[in-house]
Protein backbone atom coordinates (compact mmCIF):
# COMPACT_ATOMS: atom_id res chain seq x y z
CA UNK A 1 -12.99 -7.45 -0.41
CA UNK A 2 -15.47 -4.76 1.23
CA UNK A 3 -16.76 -2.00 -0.73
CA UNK A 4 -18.34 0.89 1.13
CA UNK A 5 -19.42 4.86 0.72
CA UNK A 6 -17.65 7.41 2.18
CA UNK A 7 -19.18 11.06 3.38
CA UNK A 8 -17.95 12.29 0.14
CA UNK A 9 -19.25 10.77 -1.99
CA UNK A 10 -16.49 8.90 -2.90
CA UNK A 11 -15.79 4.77 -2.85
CA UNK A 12 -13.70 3.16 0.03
CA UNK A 13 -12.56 -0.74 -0.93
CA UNK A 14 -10.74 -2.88 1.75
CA UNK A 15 -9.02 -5.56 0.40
CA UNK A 16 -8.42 -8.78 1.09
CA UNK A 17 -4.98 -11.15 2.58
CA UNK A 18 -4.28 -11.97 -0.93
CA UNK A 19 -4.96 -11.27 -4.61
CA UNK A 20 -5.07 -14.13 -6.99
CA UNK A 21 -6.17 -15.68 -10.30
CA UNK A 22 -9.21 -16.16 -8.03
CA UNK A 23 -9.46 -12.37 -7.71
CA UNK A 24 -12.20 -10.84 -9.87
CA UNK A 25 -12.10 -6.94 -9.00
CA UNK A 26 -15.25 -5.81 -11.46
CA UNK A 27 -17.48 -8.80 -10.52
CA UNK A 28 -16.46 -8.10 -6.70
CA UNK A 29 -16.34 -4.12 -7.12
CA UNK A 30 -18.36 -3.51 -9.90
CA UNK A 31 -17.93 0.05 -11.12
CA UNK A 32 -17.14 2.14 -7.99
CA UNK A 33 -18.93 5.75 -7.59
CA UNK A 34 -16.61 9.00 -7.21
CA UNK A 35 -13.42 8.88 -6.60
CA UNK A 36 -11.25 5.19 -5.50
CA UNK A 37 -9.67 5.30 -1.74
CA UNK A 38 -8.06 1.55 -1.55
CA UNK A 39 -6.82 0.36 1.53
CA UNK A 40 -4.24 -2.36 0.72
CA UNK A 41 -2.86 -2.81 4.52
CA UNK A 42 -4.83 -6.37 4.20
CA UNK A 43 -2.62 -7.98 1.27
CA UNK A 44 -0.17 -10.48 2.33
CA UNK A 45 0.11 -12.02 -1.45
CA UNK A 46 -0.31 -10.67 -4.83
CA UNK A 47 0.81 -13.60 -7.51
CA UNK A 48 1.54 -12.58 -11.32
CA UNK A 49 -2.14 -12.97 -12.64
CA UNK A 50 -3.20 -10.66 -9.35
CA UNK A 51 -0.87 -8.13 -10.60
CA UNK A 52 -2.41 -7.98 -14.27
CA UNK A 53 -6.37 -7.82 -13.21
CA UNK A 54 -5.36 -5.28 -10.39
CA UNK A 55 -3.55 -3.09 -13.80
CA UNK A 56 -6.21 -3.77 -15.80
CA UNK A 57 -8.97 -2.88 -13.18
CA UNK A 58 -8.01 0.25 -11.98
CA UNK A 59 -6.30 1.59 -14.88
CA UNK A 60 -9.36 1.03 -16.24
CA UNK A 61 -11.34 3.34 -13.78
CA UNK A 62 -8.52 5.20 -13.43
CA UNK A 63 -8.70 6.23 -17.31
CA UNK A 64 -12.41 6.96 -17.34
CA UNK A 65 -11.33 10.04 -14.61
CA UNK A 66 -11.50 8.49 -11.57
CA UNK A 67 -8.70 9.35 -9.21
CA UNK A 68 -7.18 6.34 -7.02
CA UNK A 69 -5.88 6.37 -3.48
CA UNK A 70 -3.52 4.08 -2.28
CA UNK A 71 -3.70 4.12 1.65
CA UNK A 72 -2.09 1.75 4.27
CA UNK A 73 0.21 -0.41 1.48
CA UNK A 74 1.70 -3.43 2.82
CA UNK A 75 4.68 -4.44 2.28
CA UNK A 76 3.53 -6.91 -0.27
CA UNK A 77 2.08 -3.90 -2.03
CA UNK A 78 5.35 -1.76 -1.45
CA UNK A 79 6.96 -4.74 -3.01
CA UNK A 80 4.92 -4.56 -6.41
CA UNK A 81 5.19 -0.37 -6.52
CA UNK A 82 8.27 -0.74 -6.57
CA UNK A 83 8.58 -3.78 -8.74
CA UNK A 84 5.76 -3.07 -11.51
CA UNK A 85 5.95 -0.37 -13.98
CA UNK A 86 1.88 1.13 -13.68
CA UNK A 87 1.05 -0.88 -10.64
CA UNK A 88 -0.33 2.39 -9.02
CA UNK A 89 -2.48 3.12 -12.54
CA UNK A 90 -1.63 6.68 -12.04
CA UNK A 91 -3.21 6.87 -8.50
CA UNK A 92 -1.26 8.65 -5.78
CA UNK A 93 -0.19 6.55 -2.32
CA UNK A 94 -0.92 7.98 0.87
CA UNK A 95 0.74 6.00 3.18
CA UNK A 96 2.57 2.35 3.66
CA UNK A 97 3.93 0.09 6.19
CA UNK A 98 7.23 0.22 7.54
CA UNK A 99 8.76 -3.43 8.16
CA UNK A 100 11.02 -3.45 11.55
CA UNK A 101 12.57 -5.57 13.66
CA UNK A 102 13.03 -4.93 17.52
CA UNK A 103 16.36 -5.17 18.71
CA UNK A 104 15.01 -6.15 22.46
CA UNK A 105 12.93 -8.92 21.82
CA UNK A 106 13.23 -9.92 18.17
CA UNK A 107 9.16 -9.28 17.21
CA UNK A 108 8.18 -7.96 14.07
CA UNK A 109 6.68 -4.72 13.85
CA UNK A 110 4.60 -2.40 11.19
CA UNK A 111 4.73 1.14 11.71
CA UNK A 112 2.44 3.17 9.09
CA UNK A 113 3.54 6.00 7.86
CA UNK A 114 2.17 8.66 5.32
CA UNK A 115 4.27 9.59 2.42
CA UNK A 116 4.43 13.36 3.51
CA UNK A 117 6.14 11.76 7.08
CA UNK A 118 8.76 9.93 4.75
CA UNK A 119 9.15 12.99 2.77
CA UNK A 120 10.06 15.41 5.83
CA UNK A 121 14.04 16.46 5.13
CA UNK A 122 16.22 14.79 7.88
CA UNK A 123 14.07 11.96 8.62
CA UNK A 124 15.64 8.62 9.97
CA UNK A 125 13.67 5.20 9.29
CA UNK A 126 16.59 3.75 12.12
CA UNK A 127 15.28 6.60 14.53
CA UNK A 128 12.29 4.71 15.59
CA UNK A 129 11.94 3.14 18.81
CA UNK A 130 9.88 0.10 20.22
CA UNK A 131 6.89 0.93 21.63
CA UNK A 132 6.56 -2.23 23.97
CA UNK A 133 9.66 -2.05 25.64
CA UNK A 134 13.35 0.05 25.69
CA UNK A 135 14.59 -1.38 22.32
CA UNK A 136 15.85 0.32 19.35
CA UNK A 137 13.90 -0.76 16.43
CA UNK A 138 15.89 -2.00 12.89
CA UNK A 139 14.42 -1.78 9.89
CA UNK A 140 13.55 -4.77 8.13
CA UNK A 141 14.66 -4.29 4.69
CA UNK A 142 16.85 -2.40 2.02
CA UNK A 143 15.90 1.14 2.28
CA UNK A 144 16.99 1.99 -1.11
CA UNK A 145 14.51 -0.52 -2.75
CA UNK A 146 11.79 -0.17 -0.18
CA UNK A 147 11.60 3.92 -0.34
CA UNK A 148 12.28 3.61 -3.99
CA UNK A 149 9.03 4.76 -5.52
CA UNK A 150 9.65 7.40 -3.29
CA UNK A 151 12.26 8.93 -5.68
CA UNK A 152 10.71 7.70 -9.23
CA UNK A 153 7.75 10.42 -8.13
């Protein structure tokens, strides 16, 4: 986990592959200054006891008037938006990864997008193409459950 100042003033915190029992966000993080901007493109695995210091943690900060960006979410942190009533702790996400498939070659592929871009009437998460080769790209899960959150507001 990387903590850093941005130019406003604000706190920018990086996390890491996964988020754990072992995961101790105020001995790591401390007490953050301004306002929270977490990217979360990192996290591959957030277990059950993850879940409960990340609540506690930033709904912590989050109640003391700090405002709390959720930028770049993964799909494991898609997952748990979707999943866990409060996981955002009243913060706002900015953008998330789309999980596709290619039809050409079979890879995997993440495709950020902000939460404006999903919002735009008319667009088509099956509209994207591969940008390695001619393929059509598929996405990779349900979009009902994966855009969810989308629709809760």
């Amino acid at each position: 986990m990387e903590k850093r100042p941005d130019s406003n003033g604000n706190t920018e915190i990086h996390l890491d592959e996964k988020i754990d029992d072992s995961t101790n966000f105020q001995e790591a993080l401390g007490t953050p200054d301004g306002n929270i901007i977490l990217y979360c493109g990192e996290v591959k695995r957030i277990n059950s006891v993850g879940i409960r210091n990340w609540i506690q943690y930033f709904s912590k900060l989050t109640s003391a008037g700090k405002t709390l960006t959720l930028k770049e979410c993964s799909f494991a942190i898609v997952q748990q938006i979707n999943d866990v009533k409060g996981f955002t702790c009243n913060g706002t996400v900015e953008s998330i990864y789309l999980p596709f498939v290619c039809s050409e070659t079979g890879d995997e592929i993440q495709i950020l997008k902000t939460v404006q871009e999903l919002s735009v009437p008319g667009y088509d998460v099956n509209a994207e193409t591969c940008a390695e080769c001619p393929g059509e790209l598929e996405f990779d899960d349900i979009e009902e459950e994966y855009f969810h959150f989308l629709k809760r507001g």
